[in-house]
C-alpha atoms as a PDB file:
ATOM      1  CA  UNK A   1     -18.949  26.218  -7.712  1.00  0.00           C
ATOM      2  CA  UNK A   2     -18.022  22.629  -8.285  1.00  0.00           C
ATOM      3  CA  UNK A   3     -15.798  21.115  -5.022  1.00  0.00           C
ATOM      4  CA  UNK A   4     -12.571  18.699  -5.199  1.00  0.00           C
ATOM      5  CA  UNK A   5     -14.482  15.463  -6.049  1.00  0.00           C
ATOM      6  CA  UNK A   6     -16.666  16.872  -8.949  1.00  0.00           C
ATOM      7  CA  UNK A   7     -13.499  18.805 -10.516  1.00  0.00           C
ATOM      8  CA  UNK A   8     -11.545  15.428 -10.171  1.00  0.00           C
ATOM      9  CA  UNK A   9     -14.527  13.536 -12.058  1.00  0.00           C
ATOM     10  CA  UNK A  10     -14.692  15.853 -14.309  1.00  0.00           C
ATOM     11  CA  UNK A  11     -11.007  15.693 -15.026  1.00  0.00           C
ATOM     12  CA  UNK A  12     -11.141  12.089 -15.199  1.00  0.00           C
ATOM     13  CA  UNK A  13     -13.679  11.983 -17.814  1.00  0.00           C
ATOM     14  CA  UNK A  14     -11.994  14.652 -20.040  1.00  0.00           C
ATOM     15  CA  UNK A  15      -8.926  12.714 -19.980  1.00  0.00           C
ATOM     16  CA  UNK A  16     -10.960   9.489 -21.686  1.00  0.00           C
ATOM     17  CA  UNK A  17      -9.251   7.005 -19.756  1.00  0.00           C
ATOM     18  CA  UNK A  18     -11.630   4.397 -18.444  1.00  0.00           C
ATOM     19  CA  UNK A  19     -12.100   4.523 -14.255  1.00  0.00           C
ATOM     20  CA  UNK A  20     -11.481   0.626 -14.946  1.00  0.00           C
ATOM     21  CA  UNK A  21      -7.782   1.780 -15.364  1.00  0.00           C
ATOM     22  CA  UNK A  22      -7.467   4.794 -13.196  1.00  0.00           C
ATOM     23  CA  UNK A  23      -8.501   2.407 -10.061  1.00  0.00           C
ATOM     24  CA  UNK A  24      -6.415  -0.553 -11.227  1.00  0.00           C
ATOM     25  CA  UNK A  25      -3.424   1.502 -11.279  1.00  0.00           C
ATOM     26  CA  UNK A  26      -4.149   3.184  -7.972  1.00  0.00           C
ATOM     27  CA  UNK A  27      -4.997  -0.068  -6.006  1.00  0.00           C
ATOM     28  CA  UNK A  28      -8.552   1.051  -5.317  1.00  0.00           C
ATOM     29  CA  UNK A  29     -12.213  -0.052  -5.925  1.00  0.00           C
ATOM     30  CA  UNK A  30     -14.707   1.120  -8.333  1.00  0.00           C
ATOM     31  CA  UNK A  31     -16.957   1.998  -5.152  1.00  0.00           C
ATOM     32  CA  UNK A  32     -13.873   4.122  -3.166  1.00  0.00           C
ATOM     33  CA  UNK A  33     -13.256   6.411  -6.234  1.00  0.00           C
ATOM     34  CA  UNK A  34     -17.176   6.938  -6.730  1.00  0.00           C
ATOM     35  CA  UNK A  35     -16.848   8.159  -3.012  1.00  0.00           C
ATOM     36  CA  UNK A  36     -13.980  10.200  -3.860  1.00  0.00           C
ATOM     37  CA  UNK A  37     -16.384  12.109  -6.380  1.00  0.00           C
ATOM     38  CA  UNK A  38     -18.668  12.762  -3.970  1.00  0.00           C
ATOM     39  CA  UNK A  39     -16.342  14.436  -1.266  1.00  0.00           C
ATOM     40  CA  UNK A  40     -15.905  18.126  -0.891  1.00  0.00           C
ATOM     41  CA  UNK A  41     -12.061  18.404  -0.584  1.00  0.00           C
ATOM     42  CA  UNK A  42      -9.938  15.361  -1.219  1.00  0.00           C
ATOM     43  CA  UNK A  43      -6.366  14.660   0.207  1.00  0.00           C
ATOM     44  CA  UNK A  44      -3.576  16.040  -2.181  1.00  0.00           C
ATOM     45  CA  UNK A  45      -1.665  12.843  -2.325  1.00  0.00           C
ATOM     46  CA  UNK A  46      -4.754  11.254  -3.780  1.00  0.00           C
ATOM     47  CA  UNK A  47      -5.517  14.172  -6.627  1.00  0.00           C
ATOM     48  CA  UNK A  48      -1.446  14.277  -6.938  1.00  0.00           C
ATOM     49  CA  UNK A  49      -1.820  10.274  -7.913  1.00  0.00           C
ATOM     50  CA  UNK A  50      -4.883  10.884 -10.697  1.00  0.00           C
ATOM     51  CA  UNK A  51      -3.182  13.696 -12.070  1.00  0.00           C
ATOM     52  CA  UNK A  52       0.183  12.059 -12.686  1.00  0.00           C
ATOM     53  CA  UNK A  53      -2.081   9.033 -14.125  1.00  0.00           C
ATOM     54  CA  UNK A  54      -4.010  11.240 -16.483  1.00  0.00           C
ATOM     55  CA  UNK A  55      -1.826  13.613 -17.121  1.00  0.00           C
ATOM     56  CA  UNK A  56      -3.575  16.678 -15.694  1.00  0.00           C
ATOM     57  CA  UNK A  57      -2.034  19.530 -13.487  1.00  0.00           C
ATOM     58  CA  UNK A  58      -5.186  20.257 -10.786  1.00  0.00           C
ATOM     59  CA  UNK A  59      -2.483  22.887  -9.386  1.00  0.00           C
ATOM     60  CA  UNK A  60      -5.099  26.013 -11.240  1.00  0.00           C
ATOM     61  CA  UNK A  61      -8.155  23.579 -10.041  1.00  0.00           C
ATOM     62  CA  UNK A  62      -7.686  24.509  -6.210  1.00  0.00           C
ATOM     63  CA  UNK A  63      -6.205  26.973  -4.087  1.00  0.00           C
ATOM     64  CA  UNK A  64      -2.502  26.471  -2.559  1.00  0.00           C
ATOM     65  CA  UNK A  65      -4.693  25.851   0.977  1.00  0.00           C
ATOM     66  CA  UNK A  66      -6.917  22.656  -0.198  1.00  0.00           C
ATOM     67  CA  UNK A  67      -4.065  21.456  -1.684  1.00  0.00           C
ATOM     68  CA  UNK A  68      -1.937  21.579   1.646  1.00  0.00           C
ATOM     69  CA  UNK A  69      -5.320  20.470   3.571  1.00  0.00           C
ATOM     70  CA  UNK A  70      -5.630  16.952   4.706  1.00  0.00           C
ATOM     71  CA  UNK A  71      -9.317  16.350   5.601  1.00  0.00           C
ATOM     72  CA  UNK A  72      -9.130  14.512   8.961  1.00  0.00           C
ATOM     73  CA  UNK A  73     -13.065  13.565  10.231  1.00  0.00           C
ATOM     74  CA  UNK A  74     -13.495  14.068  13.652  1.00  0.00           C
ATOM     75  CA  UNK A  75     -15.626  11.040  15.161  1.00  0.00           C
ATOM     76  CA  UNK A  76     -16.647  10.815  18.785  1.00  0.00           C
ATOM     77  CA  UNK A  77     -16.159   6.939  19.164  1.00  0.00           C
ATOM     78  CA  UNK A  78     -19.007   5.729  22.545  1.00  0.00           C
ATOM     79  CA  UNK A  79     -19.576   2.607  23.320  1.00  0.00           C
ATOM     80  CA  UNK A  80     -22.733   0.950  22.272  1.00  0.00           C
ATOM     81  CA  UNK A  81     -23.179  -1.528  25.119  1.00  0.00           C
ATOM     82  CA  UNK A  82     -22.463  -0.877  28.458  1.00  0.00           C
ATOM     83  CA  UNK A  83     -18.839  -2.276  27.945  1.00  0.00           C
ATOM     84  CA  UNK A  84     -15.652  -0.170  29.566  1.00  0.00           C
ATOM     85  CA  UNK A  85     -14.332   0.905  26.318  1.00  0.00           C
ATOM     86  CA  UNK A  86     -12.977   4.737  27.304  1.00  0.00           C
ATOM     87  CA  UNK A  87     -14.990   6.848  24.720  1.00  0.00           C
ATOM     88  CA  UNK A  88     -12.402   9.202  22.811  1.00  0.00           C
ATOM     89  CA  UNK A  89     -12.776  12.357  20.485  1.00  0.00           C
ATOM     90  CA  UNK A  90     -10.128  13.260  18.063  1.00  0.00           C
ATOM     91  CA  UNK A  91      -9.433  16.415  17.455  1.00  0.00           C
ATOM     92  CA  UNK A  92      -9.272  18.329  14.159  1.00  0.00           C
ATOM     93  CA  UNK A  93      -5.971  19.600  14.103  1.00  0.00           C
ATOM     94  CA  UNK A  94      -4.143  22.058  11.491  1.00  0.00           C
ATOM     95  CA  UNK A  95      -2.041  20.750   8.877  1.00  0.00           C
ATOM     96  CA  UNK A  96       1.395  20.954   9.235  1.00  0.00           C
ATOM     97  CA  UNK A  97       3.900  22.553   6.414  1.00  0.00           C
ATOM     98  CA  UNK A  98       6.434  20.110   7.142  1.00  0.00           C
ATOM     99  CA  UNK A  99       5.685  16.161   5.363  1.00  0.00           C
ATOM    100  CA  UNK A 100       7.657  14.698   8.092  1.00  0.00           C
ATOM    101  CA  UNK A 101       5.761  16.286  10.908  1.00  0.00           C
ATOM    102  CA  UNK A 102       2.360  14.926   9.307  1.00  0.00           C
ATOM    103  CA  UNK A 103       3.686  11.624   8.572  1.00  0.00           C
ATOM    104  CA  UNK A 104       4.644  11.427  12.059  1.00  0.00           C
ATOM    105  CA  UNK A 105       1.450  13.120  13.165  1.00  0.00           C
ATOM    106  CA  UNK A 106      -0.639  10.307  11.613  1.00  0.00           C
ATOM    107  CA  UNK A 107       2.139   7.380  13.011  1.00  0.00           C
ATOM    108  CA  UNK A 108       0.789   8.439  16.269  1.00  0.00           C
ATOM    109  CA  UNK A 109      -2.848   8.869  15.504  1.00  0.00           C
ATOM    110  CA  UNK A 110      -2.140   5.330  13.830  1.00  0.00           C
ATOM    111  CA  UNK A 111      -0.495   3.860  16.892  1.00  0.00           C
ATOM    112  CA  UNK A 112      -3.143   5.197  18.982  1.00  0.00           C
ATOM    113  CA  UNK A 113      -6.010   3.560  17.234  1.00  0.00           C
ATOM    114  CA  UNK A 114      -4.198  -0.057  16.867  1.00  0.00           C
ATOM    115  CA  UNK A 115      -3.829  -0.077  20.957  1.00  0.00           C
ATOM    116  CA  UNK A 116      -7.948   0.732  21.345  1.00  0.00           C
ATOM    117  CA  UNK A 117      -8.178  -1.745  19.370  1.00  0.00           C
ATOM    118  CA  UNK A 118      -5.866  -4.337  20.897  1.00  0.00           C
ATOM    119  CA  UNK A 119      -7.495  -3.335  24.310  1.00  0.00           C
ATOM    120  CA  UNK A 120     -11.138  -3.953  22.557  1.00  0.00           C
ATOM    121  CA  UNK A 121     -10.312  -7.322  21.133  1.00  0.00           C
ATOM    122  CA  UNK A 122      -8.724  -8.011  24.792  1.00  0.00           C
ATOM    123  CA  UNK A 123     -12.003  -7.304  26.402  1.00  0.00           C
ATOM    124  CA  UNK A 124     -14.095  -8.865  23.838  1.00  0.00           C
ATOM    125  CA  UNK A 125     -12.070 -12.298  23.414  1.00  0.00           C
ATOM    126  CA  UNK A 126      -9.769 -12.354  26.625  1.00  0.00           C
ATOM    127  CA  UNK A 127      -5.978 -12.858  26.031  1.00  0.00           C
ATOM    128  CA  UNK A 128      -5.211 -16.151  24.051  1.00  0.00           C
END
């Protein structure tokens, strides 16, 4: 059975309009959708966007659960060097049914990374 990314490039290239356009109009690079195409599930949003742009419903491509699904990658992030950066793991966590609550979900997870950061580039470069 085919996953998300091959059904989308398959999609794609029955619809016979160039990946030239399809990433111009989504703001992306030739190398990010090639990625896409190899992933197993793909964020709804995303497949919501290409269908809309090439006029295909992937509602009978996958099940009412992928579509909901929101692949988060769980990374343990350790330091390299012996610097204090706190290591951190991320957990997966279940989608929730409400937008909001995952928009807000990911402001957080957002927030979160942007002050490890700040605190890196602290340690790295002092303050200014």
């Amino acid at each position: 059975m085919s996953h998300q990314g091959e059904i989308l490039q398959e999609a794609i290239k029955n619809s016979g309009i160039s990946i030239t356009r399809i990433v111009d109009d989504l703001g992306i690079t030739r190398p990010t959708i090639y990625r896409k195409f190899k992933e197993e599930t793909l964020d709804y949003g995303f497949v919501k966007k290409v269908g809309d742009l090439i006029g295909h419903d992937f509602s009978q491509d996958f099940t009412t659960s992928e579509q909901t699904a929101l692949p988060f990658v769980t990374h343990s992030v350790s330091p390299t060097s012996g610097s204090a950066v706190p290591s951190k793991t991320l957990s997966l966590q279940q989608p929730e049914p409400d937008c909001t609550k995952q928009l807000l979900a990911l402001q957080t997870k957002y927030i979160s990374l942007l002050e490890a950061y700040n605190e890196l580039l602290l340690k790295v470069y002092g303050p200014r």
